[in-house]
N, C-alpha and C. Protein backbone atom coordinates (compact mmCIF):
# COMPACT_ATOMS: atom_id res chain seq x y z
N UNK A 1 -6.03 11.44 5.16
CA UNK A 1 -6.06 10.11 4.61
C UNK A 1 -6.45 9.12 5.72
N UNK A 2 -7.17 8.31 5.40
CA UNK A 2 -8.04 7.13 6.43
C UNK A 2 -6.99 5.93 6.42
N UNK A 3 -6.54 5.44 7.22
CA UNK A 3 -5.95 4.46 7.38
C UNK A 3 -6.85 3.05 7.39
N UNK A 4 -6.40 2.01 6.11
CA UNK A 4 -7.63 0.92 6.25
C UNK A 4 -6.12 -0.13 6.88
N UNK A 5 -6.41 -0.43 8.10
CA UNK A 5 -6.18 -1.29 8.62
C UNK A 5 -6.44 -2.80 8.69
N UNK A 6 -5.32 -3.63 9.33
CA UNK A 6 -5.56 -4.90 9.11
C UNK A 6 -5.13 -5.35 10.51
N UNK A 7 -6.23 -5.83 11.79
CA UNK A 7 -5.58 -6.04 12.60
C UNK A 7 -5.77 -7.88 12.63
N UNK A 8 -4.51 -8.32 13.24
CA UNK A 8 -4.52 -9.93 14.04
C UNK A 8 -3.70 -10.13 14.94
N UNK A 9 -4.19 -11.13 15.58
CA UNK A 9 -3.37 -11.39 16.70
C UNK A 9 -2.52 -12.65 16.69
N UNK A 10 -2.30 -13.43 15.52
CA UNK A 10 -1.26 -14.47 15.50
C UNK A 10 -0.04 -13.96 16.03
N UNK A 11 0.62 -14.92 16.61
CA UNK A 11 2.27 -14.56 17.32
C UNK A 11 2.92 -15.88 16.25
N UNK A 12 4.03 -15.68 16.21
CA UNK A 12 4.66 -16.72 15.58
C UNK A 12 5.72 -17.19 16.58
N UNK A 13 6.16 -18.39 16.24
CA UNK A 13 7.33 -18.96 17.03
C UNK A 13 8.71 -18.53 16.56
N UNK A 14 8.86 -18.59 15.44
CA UNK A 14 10.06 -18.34 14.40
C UNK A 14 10.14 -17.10 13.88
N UNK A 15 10.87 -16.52 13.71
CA UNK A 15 11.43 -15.63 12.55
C UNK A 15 11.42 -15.84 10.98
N UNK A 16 11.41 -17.04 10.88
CA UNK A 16 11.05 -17.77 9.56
C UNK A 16 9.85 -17.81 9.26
N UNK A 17 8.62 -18.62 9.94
CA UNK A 17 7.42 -18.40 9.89
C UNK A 17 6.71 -16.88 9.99
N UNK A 18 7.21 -15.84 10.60
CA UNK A 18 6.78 -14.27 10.31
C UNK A 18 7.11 -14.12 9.12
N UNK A 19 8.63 -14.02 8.82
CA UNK A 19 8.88 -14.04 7.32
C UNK A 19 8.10 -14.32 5.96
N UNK A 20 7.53 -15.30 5.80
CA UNK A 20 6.53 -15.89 5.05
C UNK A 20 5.23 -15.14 5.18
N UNK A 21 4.92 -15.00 6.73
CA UNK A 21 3.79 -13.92 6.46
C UNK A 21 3.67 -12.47 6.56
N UNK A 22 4.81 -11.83 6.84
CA UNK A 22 5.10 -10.42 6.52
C UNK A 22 5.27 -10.12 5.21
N UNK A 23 5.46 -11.26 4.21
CA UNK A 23 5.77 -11.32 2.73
C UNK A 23 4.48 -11.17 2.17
N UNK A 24 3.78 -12.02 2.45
CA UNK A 24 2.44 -12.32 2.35
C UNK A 24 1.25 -10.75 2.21
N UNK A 25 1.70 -10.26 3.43
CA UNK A 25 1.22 -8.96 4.04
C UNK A 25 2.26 -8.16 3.11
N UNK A 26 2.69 -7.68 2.53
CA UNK A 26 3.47 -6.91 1.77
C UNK A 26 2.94 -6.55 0.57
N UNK A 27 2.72 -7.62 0.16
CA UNK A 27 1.93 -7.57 -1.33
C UNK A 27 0.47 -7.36 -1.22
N UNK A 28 -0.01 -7.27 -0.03
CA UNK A 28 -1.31 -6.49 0.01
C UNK A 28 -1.25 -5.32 0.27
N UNK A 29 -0.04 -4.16 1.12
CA UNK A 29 -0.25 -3.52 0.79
C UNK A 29 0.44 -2.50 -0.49
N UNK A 30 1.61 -3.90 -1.17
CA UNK A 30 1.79 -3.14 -2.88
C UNK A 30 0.55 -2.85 -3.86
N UNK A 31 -0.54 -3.92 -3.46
CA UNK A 31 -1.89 -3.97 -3.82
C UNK A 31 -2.66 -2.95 -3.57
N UNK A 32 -2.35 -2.22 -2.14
CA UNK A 32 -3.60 -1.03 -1.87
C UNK A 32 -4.88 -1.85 -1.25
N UNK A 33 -4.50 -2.88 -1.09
CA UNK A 33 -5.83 -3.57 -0.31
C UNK A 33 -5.91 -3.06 0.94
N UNK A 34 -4.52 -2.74 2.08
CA UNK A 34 -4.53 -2.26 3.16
C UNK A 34 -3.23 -1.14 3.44
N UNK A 35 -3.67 -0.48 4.24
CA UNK A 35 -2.59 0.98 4.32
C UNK A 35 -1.65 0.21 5.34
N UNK A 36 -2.12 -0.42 7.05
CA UNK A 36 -1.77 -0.61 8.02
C UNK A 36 -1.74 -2.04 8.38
N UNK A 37 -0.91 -2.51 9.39
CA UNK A 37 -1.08 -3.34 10.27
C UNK A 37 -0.54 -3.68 11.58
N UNK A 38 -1.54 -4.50 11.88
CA UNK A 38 -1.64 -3.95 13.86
C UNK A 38 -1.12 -5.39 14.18
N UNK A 39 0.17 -5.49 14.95
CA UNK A 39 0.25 -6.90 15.30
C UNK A 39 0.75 -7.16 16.87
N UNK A 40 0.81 -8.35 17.90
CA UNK A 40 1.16 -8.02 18.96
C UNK A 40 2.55 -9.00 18.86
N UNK A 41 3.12 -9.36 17.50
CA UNK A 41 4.31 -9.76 17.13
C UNK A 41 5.45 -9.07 16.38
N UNK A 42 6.17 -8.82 17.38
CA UNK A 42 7.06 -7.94 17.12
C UNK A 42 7.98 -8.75 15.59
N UNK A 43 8.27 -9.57 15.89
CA UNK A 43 8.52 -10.92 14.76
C UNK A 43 7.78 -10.34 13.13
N UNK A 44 6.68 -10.33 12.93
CA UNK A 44 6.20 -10.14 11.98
C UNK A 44 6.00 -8.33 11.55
N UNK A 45 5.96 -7.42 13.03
CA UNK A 45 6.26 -6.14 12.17
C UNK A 45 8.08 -5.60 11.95
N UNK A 46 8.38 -6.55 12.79
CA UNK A 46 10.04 -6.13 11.81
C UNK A 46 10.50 -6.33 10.74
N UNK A 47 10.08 -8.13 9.69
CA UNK A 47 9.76 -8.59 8.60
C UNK A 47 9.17 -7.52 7.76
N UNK A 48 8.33 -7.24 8.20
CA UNK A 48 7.34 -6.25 7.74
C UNK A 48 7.61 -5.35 6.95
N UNK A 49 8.48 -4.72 8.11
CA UNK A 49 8.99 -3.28 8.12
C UNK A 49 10.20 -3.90 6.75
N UNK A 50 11.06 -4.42 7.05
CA UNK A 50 12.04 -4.52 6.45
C UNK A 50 11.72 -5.03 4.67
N UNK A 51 10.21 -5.18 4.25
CA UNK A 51 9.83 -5.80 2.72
C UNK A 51 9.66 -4.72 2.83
N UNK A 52 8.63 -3.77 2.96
CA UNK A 52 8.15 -2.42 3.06
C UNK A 52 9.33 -1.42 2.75
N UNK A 53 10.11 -1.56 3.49
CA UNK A 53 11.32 -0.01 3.05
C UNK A 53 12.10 -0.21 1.87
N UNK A 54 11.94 -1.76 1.30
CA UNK A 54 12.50 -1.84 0.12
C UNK A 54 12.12 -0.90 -1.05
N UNK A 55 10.68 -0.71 -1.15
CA UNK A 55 10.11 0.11 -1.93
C UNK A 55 9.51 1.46 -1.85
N UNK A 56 9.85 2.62 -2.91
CA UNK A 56 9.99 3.77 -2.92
C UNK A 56 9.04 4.22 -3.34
N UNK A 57 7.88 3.36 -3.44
CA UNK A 57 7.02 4.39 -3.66
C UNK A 57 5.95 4.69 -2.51
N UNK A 58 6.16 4.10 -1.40
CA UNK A 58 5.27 5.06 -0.23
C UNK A 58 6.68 5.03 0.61
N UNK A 59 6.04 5.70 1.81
CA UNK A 59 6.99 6.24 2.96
C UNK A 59 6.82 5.15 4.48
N UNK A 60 7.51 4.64 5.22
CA UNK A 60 6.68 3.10 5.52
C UNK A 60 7.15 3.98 6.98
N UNK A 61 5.90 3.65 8.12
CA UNK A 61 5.91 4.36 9.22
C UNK A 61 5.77 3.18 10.39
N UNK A 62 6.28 2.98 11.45
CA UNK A 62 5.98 1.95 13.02
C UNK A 62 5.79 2.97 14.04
N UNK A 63 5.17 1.73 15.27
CA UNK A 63 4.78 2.57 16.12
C UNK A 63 4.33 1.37 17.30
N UNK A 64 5.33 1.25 18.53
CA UNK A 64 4.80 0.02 19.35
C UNK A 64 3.86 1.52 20.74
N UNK A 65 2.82 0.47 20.89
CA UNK A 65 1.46 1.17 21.68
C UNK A 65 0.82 0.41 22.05
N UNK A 66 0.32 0.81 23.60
CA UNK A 66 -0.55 -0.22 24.24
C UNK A 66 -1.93 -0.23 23.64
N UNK A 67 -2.67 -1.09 23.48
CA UNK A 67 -3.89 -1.23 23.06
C UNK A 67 -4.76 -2.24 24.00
N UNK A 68 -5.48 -2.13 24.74
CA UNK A 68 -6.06 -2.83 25.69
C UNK A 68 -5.31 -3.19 26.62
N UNK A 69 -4.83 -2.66 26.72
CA UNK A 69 -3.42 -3.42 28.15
C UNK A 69 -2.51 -4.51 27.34
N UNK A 70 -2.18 -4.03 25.74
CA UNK A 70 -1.38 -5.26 25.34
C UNK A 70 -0.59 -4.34 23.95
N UNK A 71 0.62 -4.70 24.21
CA UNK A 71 1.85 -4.08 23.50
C UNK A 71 1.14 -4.60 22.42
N UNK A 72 1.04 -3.97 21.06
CA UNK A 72 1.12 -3.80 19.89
C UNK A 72 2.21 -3.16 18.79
N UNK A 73 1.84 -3.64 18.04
CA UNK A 73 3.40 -2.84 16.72
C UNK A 73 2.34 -2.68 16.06
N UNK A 74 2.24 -1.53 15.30
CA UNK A 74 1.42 -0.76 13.82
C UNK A 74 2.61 -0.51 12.90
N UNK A 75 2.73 -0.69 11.81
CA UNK A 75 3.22 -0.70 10.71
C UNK A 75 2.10 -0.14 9.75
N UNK A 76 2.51 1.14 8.85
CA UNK A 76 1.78 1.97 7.52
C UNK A 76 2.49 2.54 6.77
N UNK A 77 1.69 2.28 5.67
CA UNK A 77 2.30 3.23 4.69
C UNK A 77 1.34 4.81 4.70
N UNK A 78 2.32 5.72 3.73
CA UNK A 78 1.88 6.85 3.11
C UNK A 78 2.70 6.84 1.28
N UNK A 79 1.41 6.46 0.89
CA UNK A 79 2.22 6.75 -0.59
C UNK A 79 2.34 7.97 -1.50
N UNK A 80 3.03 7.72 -1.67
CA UNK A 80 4.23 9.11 -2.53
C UNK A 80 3.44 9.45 -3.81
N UNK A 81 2.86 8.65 -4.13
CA UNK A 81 2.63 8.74 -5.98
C UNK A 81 1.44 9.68 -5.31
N UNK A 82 0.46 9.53 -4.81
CA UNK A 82 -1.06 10.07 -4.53
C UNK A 82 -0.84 11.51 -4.40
């Protein structure tokens, strides 16, 4: 399975402001628009993570990794139904 990724590099200040957009990012991938996402805010893949494990129908995977000389978080799914 090909992982369609979504990478950005916004950082947020707040925990509140990730919130809103880890929500945001959630429902794209309940949508199937994107499997992954690559962020260098730890803020927004914990949000992330935490809309994501709510639901049972994929298996929700992290992973912090350097990528150019710069800490990243990846967040993916694998869905169950397929």
């Amino acid at each position: 399975m090909e992982i369609r990724w979504k990478i950005e590099e916004i950082v947020f200040e707040t925990l509140r402001e990730s919130e809103v957009w880890a929500d945001s990012l959630a429902n794209e991938f309940h949508g199937r628009t994107i499997d992954g996402y690559i962020t260098p805010d730890f803020k927004i893949a914990y949000t992330l993570l935490f809309f994501l494990a709510s639901n049972h129908t994929f298996r929700v995977y992290a992973e912090e990794c350097l990528m150019n000389d710069l800490c990243v978080y990846k967040v993916w799914v694998a869905f169950l139904s397929d």
